[in-house]
C-alpha atoms as a PDB file:
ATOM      1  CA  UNK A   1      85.406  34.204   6.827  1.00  0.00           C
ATOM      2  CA  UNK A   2      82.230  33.881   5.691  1.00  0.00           C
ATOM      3  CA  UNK A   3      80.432  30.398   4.285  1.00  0.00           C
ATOM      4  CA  UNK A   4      79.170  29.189   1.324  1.00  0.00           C
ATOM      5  CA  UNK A   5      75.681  29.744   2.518  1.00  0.00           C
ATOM      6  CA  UNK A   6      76.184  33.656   3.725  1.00  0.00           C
ATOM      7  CA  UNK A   7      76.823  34.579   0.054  1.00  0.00           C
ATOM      8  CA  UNK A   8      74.222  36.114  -1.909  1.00  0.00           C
ATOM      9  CA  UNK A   9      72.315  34.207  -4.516  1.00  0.00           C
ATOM     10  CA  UNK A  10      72.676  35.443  -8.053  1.00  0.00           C
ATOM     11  CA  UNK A  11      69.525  35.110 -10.345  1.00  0.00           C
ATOM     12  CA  UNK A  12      70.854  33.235 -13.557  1.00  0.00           C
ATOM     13  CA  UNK A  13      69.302  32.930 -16.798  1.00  0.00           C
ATOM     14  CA  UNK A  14      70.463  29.803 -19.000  1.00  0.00           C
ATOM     15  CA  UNK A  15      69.358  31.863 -22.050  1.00  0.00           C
ATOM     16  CA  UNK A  16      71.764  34.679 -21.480  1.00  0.00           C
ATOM     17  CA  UNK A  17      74.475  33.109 -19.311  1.00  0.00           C
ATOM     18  CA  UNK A  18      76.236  30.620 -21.075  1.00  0.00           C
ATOM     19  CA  UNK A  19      78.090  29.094 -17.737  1.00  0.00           C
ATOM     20  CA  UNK A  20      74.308  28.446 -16.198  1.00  0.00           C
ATOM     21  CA  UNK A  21      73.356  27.124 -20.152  1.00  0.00           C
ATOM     22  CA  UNK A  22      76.437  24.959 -19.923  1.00  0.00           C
ATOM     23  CA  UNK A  23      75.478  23.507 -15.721  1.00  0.00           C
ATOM     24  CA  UNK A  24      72.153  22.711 -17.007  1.00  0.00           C
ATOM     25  CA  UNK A  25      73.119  20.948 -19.910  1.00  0.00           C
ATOM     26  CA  UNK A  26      75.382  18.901 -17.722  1.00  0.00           C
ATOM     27  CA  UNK A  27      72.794  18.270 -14.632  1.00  0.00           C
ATOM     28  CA  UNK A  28      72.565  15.036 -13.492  1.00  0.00           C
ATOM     29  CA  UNK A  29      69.702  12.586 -14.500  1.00  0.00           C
ATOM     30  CA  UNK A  30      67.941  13.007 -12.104  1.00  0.00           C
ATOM     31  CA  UNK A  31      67.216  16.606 -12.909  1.00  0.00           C
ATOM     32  CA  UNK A  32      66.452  15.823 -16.638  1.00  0.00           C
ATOM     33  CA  UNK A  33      62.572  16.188 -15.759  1.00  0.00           C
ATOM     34  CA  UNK A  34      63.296  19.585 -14.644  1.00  0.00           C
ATOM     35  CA  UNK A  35      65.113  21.044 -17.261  1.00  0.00           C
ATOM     36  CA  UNK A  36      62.240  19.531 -19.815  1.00  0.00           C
ATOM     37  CA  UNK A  37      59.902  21.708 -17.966  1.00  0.00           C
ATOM     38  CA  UNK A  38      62.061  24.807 -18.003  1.00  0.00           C
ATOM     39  CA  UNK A  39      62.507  23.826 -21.806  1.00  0.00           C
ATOM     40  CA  UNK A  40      58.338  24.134 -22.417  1.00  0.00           C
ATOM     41  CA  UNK A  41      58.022  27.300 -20.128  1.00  0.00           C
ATOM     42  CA  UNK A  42      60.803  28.870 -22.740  1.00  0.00           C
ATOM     43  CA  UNK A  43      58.930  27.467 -26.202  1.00  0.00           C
ATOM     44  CA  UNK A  44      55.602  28.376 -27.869  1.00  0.00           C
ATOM     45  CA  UNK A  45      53.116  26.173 -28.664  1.00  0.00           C
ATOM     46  CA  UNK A  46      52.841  25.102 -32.308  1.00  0.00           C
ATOM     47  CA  UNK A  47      49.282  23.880 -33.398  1.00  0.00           C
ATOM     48  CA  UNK A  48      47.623  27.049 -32.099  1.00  0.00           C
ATOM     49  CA  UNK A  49      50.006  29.713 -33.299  1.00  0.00           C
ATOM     50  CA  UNK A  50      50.502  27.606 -36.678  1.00  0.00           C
ATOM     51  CA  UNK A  51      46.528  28.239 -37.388  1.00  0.00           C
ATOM     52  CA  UNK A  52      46.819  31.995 -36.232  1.00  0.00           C
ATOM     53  CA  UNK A  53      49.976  32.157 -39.032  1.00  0.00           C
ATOM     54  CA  UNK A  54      47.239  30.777 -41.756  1.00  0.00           C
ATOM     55  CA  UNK A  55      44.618  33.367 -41.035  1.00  0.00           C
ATOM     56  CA  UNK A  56      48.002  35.997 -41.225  1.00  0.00           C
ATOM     57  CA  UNK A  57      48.683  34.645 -44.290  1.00  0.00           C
ATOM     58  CA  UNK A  58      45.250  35.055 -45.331  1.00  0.00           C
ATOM     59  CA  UNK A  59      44.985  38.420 -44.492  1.00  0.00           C
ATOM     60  CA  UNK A  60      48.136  39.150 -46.573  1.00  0.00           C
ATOM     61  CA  UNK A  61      46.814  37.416 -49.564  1.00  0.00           C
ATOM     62  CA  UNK A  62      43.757  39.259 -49.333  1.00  0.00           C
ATOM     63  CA  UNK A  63      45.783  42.512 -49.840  1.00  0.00           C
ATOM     64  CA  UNK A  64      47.635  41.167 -52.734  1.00  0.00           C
ATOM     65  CA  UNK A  65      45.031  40.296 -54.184  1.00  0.00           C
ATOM     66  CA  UNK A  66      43.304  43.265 -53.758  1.00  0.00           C
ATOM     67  CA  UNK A  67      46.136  45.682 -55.637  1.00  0.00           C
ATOM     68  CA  UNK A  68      45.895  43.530 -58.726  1.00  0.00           C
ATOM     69  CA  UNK A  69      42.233  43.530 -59.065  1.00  0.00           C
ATOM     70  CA  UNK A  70      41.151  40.201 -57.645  1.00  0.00           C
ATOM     71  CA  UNK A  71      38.470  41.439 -55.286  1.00  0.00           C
ATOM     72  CA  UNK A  72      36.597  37.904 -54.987  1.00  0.00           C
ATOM     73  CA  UNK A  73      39.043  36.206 -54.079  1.00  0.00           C
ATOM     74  CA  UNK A  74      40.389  38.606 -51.126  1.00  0.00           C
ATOM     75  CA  UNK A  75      36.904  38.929 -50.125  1.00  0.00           C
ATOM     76  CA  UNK A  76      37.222  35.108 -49.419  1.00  0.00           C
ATOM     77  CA  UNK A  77      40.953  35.503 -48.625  1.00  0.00           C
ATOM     78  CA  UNK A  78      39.405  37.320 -45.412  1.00  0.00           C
ATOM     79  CA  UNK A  79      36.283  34.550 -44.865  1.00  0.00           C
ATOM     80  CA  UNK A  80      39.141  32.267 -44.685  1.00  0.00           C
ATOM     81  CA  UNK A  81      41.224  34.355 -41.953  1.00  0.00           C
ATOM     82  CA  UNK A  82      37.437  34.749 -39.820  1.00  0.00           C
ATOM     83  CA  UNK A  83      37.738  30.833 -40.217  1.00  0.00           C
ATOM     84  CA  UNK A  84      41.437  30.323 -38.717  1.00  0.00           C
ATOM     85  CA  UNK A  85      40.901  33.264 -36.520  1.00  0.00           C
ATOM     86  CA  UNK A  86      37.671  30.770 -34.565  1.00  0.00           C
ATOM     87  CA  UNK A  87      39.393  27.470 -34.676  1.00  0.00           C
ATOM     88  CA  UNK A  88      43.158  28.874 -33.336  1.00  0.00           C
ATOM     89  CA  UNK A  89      41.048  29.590 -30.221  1.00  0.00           C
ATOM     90  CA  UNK A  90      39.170  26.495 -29.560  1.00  0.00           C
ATOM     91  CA  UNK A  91      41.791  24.656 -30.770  1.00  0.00           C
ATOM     92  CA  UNK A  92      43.605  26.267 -28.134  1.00  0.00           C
ATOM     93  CA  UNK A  93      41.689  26.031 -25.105  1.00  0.00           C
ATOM     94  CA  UNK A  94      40.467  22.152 -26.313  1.00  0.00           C
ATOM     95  CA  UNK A  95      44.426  21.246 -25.914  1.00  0.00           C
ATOM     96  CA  UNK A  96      45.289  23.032 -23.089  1.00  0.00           C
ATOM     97  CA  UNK A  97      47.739  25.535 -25.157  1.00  0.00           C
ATOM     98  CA  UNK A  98      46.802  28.892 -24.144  1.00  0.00           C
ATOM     99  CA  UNK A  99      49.402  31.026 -23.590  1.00  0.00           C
ATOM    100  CA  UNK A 100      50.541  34.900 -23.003  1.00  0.00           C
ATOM    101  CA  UNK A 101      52.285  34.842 -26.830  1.00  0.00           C
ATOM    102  CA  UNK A 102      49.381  32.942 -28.548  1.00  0.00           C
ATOM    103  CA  UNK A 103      47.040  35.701 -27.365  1.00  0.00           C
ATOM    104  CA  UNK A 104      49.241  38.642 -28.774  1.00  0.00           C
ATOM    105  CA  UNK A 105      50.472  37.247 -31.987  1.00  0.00           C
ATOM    106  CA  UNK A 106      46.455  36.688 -32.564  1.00  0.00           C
ATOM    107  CA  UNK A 107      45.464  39.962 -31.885  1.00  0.00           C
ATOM    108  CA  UNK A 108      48.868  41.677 -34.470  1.00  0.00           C
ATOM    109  CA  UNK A 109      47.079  38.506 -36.921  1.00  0.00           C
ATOM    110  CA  UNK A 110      43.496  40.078 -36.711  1.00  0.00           C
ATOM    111  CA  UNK A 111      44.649  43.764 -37.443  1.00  0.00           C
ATOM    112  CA  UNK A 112      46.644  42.650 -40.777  1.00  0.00           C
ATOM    113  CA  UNK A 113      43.338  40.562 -41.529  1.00  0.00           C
ATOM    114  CA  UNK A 114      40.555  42.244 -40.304  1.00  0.00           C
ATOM    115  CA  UNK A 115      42.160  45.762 -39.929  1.00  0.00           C
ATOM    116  CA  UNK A 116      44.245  46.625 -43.016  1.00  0.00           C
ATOM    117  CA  UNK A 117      43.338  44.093 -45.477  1.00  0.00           C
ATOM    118  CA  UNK A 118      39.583  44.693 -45.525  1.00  0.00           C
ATOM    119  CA  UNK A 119      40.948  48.741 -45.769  1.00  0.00           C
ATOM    120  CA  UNK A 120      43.168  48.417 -48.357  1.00  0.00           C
ATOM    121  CA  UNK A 121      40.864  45.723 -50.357  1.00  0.00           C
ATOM    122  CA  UNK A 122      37.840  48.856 -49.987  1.00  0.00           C
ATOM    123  CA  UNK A 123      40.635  51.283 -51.178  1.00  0.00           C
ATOM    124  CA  UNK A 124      41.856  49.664 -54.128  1.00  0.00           C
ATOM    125  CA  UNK A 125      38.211  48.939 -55.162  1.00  0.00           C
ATOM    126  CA  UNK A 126      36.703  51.967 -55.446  1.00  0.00           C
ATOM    127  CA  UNK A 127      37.591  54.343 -52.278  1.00  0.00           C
ATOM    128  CA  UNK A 128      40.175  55.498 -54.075  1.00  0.00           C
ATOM    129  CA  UNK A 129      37.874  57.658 -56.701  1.00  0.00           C
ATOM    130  CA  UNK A 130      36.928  59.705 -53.381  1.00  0.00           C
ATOM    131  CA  UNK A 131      40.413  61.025 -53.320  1.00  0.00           C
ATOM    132  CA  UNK A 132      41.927  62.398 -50.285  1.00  0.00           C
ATOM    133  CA  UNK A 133      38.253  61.472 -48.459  1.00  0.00           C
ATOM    134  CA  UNK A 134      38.814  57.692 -49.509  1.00  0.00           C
ATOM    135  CA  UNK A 135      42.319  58.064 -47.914  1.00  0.00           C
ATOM    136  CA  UNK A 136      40.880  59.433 -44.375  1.00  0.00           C
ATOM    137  CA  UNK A 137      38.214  56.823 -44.513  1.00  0.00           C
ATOM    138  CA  UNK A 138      40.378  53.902 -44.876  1.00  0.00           C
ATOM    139  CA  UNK A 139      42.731  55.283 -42.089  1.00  0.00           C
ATOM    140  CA  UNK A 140      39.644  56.026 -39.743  1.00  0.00           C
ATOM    141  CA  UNK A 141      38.778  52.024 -40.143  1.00  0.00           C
ATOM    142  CA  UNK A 142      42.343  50.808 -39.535  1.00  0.00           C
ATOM    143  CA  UNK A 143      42.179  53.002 -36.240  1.00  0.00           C
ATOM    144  CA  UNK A 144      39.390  51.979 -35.460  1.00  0.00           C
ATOM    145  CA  UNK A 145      39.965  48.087 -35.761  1.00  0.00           C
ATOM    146  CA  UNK A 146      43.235  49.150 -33.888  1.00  0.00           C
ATOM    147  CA  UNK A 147      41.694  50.709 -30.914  1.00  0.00           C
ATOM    148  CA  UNK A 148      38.767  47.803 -30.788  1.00  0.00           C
ATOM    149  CA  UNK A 149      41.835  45.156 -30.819  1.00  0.00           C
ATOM    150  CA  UNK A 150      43.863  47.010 -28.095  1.00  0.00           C
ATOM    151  CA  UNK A 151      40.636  47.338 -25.551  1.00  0.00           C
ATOM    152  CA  UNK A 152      39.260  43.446 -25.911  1.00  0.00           C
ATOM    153  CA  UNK A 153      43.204  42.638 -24.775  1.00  0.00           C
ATOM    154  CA  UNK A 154      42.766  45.325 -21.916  1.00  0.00           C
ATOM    155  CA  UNK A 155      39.214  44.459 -20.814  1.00  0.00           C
ATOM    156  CA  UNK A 156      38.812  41.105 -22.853  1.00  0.00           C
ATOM    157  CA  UNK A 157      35.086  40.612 -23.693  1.00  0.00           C
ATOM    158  CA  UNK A 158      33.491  37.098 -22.990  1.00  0.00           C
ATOM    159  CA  UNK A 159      29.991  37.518 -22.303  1.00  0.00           C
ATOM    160  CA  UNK A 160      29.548  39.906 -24.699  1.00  0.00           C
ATOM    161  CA  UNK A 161      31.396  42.118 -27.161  1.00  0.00           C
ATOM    162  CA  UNK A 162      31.864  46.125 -26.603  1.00  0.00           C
ATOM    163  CA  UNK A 163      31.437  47.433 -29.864  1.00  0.00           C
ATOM    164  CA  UNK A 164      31.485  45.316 -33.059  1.00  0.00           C
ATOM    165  CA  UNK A 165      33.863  42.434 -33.281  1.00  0.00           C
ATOM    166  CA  UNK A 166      36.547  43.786 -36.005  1.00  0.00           C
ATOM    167  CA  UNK A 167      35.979  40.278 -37.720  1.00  0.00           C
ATOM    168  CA  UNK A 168      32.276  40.862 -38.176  1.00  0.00           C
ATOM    169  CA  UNK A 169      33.292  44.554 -39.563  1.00  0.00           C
ATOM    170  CA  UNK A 170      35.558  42.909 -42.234  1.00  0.00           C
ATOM    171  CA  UNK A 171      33.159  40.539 -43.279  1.00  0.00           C
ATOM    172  CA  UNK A 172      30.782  43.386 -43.992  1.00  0.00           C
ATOM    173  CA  UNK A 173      33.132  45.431 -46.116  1.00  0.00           C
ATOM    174  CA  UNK A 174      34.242  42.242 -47.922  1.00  0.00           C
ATOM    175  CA  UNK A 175      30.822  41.056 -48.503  1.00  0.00           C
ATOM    176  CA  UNK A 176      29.755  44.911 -50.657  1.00  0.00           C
ATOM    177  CA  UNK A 177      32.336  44.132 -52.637  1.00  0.00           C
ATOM    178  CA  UNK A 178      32.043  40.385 -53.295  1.00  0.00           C
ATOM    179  CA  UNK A 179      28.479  41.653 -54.174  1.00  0.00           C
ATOM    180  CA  UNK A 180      29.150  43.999 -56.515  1.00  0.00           C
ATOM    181  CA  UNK A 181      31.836  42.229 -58.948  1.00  0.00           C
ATOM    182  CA  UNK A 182      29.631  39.178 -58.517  1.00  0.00           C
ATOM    183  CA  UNK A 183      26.411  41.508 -60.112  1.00  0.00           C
ATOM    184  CA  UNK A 184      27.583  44.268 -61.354  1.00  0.00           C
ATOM    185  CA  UNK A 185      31.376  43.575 -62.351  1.00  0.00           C
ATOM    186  CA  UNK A 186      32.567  47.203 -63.804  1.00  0.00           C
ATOM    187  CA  UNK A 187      34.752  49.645 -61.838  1.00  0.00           C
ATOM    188  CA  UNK A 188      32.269  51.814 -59.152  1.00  0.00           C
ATOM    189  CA  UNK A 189      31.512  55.100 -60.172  1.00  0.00           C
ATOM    190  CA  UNK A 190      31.511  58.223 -57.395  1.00  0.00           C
ATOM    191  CA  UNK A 191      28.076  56.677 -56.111  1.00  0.00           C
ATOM    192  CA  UNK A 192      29.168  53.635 -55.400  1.00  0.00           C
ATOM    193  CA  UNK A 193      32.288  54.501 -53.947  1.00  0.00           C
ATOM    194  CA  UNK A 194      30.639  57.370 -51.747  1.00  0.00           C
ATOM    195  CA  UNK A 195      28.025  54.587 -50.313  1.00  0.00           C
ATOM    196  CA  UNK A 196      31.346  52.638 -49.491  1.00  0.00           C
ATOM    197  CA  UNK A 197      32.565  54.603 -48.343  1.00  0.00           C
ATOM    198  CA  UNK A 198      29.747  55.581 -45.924  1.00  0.00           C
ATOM    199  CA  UNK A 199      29.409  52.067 -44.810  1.00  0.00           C
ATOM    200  CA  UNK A 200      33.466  51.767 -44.079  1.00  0.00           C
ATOM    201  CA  UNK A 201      33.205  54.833 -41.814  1.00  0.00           C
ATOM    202  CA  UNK A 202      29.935  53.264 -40.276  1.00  0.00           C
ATOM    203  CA  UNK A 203      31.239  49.686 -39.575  1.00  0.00           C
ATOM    204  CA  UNK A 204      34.587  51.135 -38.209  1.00  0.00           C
ATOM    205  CA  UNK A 205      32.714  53.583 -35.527  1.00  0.00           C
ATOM    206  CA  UNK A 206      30.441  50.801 -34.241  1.00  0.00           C
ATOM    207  CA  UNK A 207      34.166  49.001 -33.456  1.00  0.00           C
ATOM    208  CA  UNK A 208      35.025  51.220 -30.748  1.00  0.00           C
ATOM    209  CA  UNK A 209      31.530  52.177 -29.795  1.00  0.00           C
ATOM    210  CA  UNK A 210      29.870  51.061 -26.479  1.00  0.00           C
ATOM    211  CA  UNK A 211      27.271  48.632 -27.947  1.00  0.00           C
ATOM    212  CA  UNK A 212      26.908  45.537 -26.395  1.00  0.00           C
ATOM    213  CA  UNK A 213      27.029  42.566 -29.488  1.00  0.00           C
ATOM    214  CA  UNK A 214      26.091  38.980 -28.335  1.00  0.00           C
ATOM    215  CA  UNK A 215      29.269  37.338 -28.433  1.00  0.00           C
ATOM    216  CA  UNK A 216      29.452  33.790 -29.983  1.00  0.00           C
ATOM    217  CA  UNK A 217      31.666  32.281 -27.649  1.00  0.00           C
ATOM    218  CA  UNK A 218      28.469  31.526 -25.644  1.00  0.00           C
ATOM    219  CA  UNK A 219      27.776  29.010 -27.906  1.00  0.00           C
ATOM    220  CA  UNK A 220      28.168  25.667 -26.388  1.00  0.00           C
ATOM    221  CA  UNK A 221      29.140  22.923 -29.107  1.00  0.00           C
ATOM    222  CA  UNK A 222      29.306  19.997 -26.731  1.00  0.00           C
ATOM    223  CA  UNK A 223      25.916  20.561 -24.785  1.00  0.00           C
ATOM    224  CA  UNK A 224      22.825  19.045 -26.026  1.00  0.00           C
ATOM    225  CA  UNK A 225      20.316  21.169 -28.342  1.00  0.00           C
ATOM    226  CA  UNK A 226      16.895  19.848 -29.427  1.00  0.00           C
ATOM    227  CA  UNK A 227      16.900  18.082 -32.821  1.00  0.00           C
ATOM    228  CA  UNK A 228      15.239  21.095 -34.731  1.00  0.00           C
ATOM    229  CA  UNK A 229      17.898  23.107 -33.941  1.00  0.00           C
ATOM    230  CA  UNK A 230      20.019  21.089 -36.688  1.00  0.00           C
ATOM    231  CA  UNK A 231      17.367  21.314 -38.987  1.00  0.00           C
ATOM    232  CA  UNK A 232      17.312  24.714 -38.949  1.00  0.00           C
ATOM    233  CA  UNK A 233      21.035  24.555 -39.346  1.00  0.00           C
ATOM    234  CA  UNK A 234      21.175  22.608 -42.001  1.00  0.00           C
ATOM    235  CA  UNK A 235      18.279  25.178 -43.797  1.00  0.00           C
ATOM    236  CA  UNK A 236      19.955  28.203 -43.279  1.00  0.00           C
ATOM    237  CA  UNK A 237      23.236  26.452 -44.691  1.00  0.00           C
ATOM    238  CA  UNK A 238      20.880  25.454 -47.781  1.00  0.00           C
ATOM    239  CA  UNK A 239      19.855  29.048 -48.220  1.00  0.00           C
ATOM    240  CA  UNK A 240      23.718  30.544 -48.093  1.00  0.00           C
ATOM    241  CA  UNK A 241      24.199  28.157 -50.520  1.00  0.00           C
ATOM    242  CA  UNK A 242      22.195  30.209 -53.102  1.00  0.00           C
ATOM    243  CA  UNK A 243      23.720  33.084 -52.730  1.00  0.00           C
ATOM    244  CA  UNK A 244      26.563  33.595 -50.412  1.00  0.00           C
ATOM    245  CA  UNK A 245      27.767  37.095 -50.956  1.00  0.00           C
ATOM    246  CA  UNK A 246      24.412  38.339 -50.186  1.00  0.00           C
ATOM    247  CA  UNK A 247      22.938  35.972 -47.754  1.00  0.00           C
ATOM    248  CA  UNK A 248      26.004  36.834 -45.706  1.00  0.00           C
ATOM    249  CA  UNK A 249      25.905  40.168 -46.223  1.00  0.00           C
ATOM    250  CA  UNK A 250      22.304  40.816 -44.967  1.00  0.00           C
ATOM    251  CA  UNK A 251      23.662  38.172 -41.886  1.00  0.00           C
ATOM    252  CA  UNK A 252      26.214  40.647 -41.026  1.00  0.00           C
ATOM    253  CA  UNK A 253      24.644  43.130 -41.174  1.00  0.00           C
ATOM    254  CA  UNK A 254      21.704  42.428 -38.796  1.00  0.00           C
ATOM    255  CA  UNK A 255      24.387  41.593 -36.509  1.00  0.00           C
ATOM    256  CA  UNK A 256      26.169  45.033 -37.042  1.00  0.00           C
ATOM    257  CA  UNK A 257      22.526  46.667 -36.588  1.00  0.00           C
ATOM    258  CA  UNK A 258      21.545  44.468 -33.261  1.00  0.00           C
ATOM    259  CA  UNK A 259      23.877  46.348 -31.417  1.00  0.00           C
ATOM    260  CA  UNK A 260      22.257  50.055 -31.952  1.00  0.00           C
ATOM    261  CA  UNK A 261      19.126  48.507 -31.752  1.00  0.00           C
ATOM    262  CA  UNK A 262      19.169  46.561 -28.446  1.00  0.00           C
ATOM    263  CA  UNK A 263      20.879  50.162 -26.945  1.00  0.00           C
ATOM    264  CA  UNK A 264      17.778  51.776 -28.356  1.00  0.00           C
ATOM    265  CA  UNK A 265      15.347  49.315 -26.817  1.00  0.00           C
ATOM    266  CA  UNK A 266      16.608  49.309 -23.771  1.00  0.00           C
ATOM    267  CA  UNK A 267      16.783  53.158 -23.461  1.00  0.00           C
ATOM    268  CA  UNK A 268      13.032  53.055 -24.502  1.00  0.00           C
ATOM    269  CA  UNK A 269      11.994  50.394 -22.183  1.00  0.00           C
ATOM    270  CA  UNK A 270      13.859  52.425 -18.870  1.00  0.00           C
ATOM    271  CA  UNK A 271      12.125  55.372 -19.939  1.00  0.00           C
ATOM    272  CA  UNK A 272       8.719  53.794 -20.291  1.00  0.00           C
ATOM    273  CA  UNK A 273       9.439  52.601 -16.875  1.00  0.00           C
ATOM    274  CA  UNK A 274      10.703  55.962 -15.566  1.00  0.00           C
ATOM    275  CA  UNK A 275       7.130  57.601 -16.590  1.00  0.00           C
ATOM    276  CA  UNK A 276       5.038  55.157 -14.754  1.00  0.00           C
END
């Protein structure tokens, strides 16, 4: 006859058994400590994923706001979903809540906001007089911002970004068009669309290209800086301040160009070396 202990142990799962749900809700006292701690493993964390459902919402206002005509304010629907997107991660690693779930409901929260709601906003603002072009170039960003998302959660860039960050590419295509209703204000002709067009197609390639962008998580916020590095802070906040739509825009772009450049340099610079 065999014993108690010859029998073979059967894996149980209190979320799908109910007798194991029922033993550990009737576990003595002394066990209560435990079953806390298999409680957390089973939850989410809520101040991190709570931010990351802002910048989602953010992203989805920007593309509401987008089909009826409101192009400002989803251009700063999506400044507002680059904001959430930065503090959901520091907020997270400050407290200790990173977890498997936070990092993927992030990344399906940047392709609404920085994938199809920068698109869509483009589209509905003037990439839609290009016709059947302005629907191929709105799907060839949305891949793109796609297939940049999927490989930083494959490879996941820290010291530097592999092609440009799909927030930076948003904030690019949201920036033309905050420029143009703030100075021009009518509906873009062919030209203007085209050029849009152009620049949506650019942005989105330099996503999944093999450019190496300085990535800002190097920045250290609690380390010490000389004191004319706030000055200079506090200037180039001054000078946004006159003109945010295009102050940001040229920002942005510089960034989007430091990529191809730095390649470039560096390709010079080993063949200058190669020759001598």
């Amino acid at each position: 006859m065999a014993s108690r202990e010859d029998k073979p142990l059967r894996a149980v799962n209190p979320d799908t058994d109910p007798e194991a749900a029922a033993a550990e809700e009737s576990a003595p006292v002394g066990d209560d400590l435990s079953r806390r701690a298999r409680l957390r493993k089973r939850g989410i964390y809520l101040l991190p994923n709570l931010i990351t459902s802002g910048a989602l919402f953010a992203g989805f206002y920007a593309i509401v706001a987008g089909m009826n005509g409101n192009f400002i304010a989803a251009s700063l629907a999506i400044f507002v979903a680059m904001a959430l997107d930065t503090a959901d991660g520091r907020v997270a690693r400050l407290t200790n809540t990173e977890s498997q779930f936070g990092a993927e409901y992030d990344s399906l929260s940047d392709m609404v906001a920085f994938g199809v709601a920068p698109a869509l906003v483009a589209f509905s603002w003037g990439l839609s007089n290009l016709g059947q072009v302005g629907w191929v170039v709105t799907f060839v960003y949305m891949a793109c911002a796609a297939l940049r998302l999927a490989r930083f959660n494959t490879k996941g860039d820290n010291a530097s970004f592999t092609g440009l960050a799909s927030p930076s590419a948003a904030a690019i295509i949201a920036c033309c068009v905050w420029v143009w209703q703030s100075y021009v204000g009518t509906a873009p002709g062919i030209v203007a669309a085209s050029i849009m067009g152009a620049i949506t197609a650019t942005v989105g390639l330099l996503m999944v290209s093999h450019f190496a962008y300085y990535s800002p998580k190097l920045i250290n916020f609690k380390g010490r800086v000389p004191f004319v590095t706030l000055v200079f802070v506090v200037l180039g906040l001054s000078i946004m301040m006159i003109d945010p739509p295009t102050v940001l825009l040229v920002l942005f772009t510089l960034y989007a160009l430091s990529g191809p450049v730095q390649h470039g340099w560096k390709k010079m610079r080993a063949q200058r070396v190669a020759r001598n």
